[in-house]
PDB file of N, CA and C in Angstrom:
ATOM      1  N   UNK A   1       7.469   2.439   3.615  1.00  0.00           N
ATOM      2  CA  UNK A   1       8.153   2.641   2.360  1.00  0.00           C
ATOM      3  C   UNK A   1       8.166   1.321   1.593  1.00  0.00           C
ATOM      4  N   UNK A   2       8.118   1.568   0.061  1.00  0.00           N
ATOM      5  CA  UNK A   2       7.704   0.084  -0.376  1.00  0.00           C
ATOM      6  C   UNK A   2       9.279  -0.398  -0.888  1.00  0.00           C
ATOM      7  N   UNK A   3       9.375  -1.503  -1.038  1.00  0.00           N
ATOM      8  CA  UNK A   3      10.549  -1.892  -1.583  1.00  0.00           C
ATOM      9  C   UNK A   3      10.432  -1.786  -3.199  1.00  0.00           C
ATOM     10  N   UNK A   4      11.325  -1.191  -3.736  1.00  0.00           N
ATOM     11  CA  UNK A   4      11.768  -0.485  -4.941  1.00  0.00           C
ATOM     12  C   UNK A   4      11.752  -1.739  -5.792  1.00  0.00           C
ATOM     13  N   UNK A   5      12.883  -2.864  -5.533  1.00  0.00           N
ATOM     14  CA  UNK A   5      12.934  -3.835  -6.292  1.00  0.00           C
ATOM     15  C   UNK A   5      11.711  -5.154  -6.414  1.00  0.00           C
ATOM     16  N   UNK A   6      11.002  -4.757  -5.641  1.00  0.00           N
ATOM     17  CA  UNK A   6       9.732  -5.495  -5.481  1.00  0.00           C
ATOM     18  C   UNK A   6       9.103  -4.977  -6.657  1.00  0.00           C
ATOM     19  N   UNK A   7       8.735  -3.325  -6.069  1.00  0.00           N
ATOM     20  CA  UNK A   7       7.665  -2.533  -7.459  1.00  0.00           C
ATOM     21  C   UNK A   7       8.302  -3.114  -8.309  1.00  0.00           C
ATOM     22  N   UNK A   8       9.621  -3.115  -8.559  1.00  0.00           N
ATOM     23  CA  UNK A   8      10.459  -2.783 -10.354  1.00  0.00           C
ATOM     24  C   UNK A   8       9.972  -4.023 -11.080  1.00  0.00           C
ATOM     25  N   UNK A   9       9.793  -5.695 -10.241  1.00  0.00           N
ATOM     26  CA  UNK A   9       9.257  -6.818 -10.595  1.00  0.00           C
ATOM     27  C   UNK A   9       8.031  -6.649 -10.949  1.00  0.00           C
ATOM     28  N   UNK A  10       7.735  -5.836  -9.761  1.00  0.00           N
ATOM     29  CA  UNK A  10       6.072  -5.902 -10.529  1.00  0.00           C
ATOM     30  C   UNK A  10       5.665  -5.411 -11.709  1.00  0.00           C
ATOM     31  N   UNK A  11       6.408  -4.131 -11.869  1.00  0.00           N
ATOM     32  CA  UNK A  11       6.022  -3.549 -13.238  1.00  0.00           C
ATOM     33  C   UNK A  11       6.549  -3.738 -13.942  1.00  0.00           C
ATOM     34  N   UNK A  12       7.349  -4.762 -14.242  1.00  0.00           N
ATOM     35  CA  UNK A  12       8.258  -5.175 -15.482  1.00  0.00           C
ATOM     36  C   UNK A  12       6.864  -6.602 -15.434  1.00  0.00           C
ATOM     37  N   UNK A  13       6.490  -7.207 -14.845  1.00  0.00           N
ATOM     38  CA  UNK A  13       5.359  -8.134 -15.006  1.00  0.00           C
ATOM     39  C   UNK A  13       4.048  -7.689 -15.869  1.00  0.00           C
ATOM     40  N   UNK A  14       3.722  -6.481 -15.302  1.00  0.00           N
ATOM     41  CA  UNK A  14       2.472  -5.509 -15.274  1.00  0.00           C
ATOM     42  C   UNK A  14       2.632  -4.852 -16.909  1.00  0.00           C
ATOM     43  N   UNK A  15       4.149  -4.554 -17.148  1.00  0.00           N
ATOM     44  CA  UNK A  15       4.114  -3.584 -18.179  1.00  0.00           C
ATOM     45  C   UNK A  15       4.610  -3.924 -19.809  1.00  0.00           C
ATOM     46  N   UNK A  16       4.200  -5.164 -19.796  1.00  0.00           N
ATOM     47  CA  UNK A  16       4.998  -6.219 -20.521  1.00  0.00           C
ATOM     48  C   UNK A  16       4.204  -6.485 -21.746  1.00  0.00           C
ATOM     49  N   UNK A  17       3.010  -5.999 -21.410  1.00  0.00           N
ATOM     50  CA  UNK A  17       2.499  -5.227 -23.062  1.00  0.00           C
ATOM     51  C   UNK A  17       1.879  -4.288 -23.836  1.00  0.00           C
ATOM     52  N   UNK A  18       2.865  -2.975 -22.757  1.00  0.00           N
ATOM     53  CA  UNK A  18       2.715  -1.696 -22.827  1.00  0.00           C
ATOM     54  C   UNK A  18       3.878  -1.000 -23.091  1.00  0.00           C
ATOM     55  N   UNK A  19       3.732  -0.286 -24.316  1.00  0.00           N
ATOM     56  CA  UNK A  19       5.284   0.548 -24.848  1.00  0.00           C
ATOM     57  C   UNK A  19       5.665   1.528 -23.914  1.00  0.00           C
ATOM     58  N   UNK A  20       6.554   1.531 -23.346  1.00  0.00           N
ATOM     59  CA  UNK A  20       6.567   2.930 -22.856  1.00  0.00           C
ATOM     60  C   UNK A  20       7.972   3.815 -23.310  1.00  0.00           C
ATOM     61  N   UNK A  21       7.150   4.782 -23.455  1.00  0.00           N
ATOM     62  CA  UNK A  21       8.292   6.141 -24.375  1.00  0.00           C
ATOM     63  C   UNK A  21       9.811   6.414 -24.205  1.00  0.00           C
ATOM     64  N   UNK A  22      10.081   6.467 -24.987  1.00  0.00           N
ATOM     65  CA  UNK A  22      11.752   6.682 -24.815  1.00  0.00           C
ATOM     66  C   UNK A  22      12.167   7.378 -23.924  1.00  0.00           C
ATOM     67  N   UNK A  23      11.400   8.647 -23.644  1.00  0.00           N
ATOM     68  CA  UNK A  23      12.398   9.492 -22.731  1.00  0.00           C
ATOM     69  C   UNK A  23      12.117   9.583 -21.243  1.00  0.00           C
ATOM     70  N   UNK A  24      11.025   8.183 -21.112  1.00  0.00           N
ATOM     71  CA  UNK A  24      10.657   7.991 -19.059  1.00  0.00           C
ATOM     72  C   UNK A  24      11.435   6.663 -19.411  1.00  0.00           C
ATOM     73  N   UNK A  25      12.012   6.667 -18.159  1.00  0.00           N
ATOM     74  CA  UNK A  25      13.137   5.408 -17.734  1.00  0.00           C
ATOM     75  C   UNK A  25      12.051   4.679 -17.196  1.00  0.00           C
ATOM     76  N   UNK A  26      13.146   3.159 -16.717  1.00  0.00           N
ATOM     77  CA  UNK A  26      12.104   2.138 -15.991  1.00  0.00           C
ATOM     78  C   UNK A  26      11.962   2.778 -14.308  1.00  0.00           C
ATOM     79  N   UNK A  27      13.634   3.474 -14.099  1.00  0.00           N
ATOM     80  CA  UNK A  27      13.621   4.126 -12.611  1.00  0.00           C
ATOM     81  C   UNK A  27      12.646   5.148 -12.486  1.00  0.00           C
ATOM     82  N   UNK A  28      12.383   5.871 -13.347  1.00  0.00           N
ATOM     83  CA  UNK A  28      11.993   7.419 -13.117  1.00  0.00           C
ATOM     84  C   UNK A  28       9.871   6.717 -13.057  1.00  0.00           C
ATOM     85  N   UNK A  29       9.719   5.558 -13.744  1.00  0.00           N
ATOM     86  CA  UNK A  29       8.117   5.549 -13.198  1.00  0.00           C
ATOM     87  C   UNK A  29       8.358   4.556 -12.182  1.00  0.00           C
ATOM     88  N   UNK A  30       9.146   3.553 -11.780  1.00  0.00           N
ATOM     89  CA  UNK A  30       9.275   2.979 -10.144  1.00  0.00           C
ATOM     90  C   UNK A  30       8.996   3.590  -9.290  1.00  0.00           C
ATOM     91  N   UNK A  31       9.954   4.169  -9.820  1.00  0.00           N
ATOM     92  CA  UNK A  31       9.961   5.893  -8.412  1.00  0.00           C
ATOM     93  C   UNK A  31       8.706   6.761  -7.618  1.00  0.00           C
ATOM     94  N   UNK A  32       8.423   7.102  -8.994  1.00  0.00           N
ATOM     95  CA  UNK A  32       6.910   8.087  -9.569  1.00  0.00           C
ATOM     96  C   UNK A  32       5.579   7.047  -8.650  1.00  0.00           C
ATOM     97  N   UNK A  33       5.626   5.701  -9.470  1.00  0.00           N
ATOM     98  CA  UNK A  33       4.779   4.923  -8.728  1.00  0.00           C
ATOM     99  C   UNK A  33       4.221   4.477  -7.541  1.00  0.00           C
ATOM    100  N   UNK A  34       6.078   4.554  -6.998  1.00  0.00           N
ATOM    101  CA  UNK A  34       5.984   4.278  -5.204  1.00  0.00           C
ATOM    102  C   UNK A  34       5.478   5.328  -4.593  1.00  0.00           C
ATOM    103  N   UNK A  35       6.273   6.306  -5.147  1.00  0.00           N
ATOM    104  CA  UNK A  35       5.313   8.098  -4.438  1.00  0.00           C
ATOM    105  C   UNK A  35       3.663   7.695  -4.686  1.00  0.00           C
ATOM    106  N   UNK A  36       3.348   7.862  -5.684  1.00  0.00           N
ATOM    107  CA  UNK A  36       1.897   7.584  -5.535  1.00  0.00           C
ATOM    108  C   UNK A  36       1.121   6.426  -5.199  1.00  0.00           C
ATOM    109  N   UNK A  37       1.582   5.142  -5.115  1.00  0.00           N
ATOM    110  CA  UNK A  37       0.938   4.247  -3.972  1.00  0.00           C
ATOM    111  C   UNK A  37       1.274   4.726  -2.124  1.00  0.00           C
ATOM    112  N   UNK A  38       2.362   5.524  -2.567  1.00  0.00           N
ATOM    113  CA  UNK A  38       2.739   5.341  -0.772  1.00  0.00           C
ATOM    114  C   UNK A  38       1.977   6.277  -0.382  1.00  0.00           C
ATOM    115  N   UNK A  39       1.693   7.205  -0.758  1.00  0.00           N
ATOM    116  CA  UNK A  39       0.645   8.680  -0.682  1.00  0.00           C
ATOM    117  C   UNK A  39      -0.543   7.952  -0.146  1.00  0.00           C
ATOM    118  N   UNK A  40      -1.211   7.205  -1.402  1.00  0.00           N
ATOM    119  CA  UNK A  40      -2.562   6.600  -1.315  1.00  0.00           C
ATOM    120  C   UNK A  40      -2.750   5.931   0.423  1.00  0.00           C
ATOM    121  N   UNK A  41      -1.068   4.838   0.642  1.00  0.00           N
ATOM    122  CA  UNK A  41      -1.354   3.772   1.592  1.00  0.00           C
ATOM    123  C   UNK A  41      -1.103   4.196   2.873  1.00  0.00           C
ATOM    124  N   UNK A  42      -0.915   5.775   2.647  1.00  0.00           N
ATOM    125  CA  UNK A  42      -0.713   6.618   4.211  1.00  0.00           C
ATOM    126  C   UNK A  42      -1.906   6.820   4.472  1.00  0.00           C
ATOM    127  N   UNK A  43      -2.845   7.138   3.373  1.00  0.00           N
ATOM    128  CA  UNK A  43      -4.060   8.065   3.734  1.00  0.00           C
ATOM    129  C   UNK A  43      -4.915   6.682   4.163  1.00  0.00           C
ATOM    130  N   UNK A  44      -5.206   5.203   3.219  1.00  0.00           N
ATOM    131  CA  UNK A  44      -5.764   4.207   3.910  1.00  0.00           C
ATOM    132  C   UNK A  44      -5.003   3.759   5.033  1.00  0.00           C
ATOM    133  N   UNK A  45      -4.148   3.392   5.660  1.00  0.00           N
ATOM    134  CA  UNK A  45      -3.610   3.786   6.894  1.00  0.00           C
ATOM    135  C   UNK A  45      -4.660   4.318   7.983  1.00  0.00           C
ATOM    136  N   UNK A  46      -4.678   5.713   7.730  1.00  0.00           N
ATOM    137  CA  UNK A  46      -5.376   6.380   8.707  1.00  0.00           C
ATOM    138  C   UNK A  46      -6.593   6.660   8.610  1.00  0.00           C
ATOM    139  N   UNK A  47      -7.584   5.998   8.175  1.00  0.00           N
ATOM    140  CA  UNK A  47      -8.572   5.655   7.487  1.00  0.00           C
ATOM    141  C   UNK A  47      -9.174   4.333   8.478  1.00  0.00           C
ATOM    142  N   UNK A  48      -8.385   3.219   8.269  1.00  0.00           N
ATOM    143  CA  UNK A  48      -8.486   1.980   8.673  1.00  0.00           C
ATOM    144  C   UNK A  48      -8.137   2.311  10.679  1.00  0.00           C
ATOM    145  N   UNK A  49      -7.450   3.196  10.847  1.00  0.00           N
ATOM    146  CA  UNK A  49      -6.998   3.443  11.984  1.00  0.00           C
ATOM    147  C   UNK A  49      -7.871   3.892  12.942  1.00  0.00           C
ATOM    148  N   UNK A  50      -8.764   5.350  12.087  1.00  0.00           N
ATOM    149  CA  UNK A  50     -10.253   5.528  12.496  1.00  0.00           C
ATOM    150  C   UNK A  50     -11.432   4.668  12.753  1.00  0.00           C
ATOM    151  N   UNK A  51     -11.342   3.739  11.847  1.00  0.00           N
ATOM    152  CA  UNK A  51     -12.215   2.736  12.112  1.00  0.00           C
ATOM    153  C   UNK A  51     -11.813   1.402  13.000  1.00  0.00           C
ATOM    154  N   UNK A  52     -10.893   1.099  13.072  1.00  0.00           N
ATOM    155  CA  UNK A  52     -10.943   0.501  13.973  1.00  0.00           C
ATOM    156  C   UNK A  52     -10.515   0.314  15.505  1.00  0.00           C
ATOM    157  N   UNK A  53     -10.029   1.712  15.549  1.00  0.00           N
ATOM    158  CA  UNK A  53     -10.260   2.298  16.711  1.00  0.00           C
ATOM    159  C   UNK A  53     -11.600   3.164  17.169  1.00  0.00           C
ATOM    160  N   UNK A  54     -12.557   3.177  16.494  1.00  0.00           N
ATOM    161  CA  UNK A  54     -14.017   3.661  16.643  1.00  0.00           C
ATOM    162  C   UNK A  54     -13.522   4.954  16.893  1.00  0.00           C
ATOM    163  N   UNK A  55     -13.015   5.758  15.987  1.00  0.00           N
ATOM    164  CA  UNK A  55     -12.846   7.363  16.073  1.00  0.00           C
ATOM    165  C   UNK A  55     -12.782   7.592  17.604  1.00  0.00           C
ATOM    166  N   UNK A  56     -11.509   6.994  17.937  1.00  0.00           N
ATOM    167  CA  UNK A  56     -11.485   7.861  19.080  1.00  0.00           C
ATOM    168  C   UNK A  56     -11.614   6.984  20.568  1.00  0.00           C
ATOM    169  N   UNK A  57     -12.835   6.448  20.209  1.00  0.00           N
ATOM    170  CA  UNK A  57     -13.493   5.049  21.345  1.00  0.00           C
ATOM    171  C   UNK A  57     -13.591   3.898  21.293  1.00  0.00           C
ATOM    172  N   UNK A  58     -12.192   3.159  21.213  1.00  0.00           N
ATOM    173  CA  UNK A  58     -12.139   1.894  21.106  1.00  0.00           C
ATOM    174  C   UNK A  58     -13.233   0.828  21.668  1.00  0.00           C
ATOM    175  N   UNK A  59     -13.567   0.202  20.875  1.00  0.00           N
ATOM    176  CA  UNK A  59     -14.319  -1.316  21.054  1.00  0.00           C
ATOM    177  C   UNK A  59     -13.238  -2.219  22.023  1.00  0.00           C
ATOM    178  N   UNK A  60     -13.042  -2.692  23.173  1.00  0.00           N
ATOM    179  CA  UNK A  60     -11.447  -3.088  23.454  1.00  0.00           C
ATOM    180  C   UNK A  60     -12.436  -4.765  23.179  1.00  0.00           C
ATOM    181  N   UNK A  61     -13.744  -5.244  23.498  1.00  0.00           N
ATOM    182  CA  UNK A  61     -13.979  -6.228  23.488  1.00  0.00           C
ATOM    183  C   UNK A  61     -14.033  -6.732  22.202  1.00  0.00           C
ATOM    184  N   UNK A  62     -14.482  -5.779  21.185  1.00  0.00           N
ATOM    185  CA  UNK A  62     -14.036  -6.353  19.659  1.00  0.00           C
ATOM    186  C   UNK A  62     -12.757  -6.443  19.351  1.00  0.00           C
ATOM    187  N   UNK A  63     -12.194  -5.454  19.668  1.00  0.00           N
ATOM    188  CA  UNK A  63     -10.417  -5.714  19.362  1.00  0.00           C
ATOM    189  C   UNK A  63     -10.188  -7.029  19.881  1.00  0.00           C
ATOM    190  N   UNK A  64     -10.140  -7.516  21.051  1.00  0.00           N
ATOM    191  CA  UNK A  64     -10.116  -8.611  21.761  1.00  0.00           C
ATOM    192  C   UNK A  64     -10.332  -9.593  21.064  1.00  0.00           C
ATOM    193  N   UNK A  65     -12.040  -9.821  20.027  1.00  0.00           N
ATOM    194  CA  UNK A  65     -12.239 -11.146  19.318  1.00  0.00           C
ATOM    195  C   UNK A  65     -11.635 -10.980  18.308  1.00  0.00           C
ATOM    196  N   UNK A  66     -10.744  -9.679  17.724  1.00  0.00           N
ATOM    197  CA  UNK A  66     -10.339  -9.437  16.148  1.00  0.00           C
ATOM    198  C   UNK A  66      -8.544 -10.328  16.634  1.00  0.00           C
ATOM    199  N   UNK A  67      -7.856 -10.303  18.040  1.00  0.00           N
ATOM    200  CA  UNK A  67      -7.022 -10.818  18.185  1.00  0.00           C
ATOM    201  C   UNK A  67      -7.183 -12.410  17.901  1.00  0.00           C
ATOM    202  N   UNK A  68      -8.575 -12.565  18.824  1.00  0.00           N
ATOM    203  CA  UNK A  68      -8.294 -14.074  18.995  1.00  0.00           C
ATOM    204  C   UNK A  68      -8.709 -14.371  17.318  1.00  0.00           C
ATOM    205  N   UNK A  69      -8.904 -13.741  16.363  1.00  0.00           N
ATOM    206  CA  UNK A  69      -9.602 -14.355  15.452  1.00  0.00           C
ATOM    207  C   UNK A  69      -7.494 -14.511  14.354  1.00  0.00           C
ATOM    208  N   UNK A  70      -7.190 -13.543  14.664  1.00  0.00           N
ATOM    209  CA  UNK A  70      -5.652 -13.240  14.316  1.00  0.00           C
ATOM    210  C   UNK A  70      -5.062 -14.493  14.639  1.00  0.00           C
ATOM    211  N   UNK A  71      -5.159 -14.915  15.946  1.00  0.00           N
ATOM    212  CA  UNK A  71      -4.128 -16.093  16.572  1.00  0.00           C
ATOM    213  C   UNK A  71      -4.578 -17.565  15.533  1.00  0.00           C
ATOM    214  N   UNK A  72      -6.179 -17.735  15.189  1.00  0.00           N
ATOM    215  CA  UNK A  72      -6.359 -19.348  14.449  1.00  0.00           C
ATOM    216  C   UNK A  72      -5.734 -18.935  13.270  1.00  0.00           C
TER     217      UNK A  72
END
């Protein structure tokens, strides 16, 4: 779940020279927004999950150099 007041920074950064209409609030597209990035970052999620678990048949010796490459 993303943090709300994070997005709200961001898109008050992002939206800063874009009108937006009287009758959508700043909450009601925060909101709207997080639903649709969080949608997106479930599906890459499990996407990234497939792959690097080799659908199914882990690589354990690549996982292994992807750690040690994590630890420098």
């Amino acid at each position: 779940m993303l943090d709300r007041k994070v997005v709200r920074e961001f898109l008050d950064e992002e939206l800063k020279e874009i009108e937006i209409p009287d009758d959508i609030t700043n909450e009601a597209i925060v909101e709207t927004f997080c639903n649709y990035v969080e949608d997106d970052y479930y599906e890459w999620l499990k996407d990234n999950f497939k792959s690097f678990f080799n659908y199914g048949k882990p690589d354990w010796q690549l996982i292994r150099e992807r750690i040690e490459e994590c630890k420098r």
